[in-house]
Protein backbone atom coordinates (compact mmCIF):
# COMPACT_ATOMS: atom_id res chain seq x y z
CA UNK A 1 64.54 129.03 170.84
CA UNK A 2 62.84 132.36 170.36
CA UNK A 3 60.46 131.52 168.14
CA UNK A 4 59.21 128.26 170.29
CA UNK A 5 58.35 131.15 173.29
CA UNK A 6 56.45 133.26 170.69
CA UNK A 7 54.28 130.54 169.11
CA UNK A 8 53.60 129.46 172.32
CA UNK A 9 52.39 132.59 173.62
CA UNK A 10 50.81 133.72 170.28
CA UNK A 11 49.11 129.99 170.81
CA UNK A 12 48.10 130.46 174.24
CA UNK A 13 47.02 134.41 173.51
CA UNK A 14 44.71 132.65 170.60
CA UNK A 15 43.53 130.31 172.88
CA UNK A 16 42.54 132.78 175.51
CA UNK A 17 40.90 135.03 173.43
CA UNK A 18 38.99 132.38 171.47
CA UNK A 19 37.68 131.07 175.09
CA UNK A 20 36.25 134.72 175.77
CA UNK A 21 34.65 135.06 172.15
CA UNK A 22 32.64 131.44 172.50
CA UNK A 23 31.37 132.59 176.39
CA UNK A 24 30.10 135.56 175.22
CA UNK A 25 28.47 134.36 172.25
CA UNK A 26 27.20 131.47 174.95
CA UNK A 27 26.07 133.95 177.29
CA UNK A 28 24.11 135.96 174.86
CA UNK A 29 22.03 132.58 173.54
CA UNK A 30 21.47 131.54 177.31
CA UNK A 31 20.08 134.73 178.10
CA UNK A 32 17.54 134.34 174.89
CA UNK A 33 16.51 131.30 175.87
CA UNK A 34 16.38 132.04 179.46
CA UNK A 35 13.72 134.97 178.90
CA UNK A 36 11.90 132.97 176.51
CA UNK A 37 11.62 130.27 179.51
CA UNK A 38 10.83 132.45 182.32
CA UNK A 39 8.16 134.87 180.04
């Protein structure tokens, strides 16, 4: 029963931090593309 809590909060820590690495990364090429727009 242990084990089914930690994989699901390993999976849902994962998740989480995944999320925050790909809206970065998005952020960063919308703001390129946003000053190659507006300049």
């Amino acid at each position: 029963m242990k084990w089914v809590i930690f994989q699901s909060l390993g999976g849902l820590g994962l998740f989480l931090f995944g999320m925050k690495i790909m809206s970065e990364g998005l952020q960063k090429v919308a703001g390129k593309k946003m000053r190659q727009i507006l300049a």
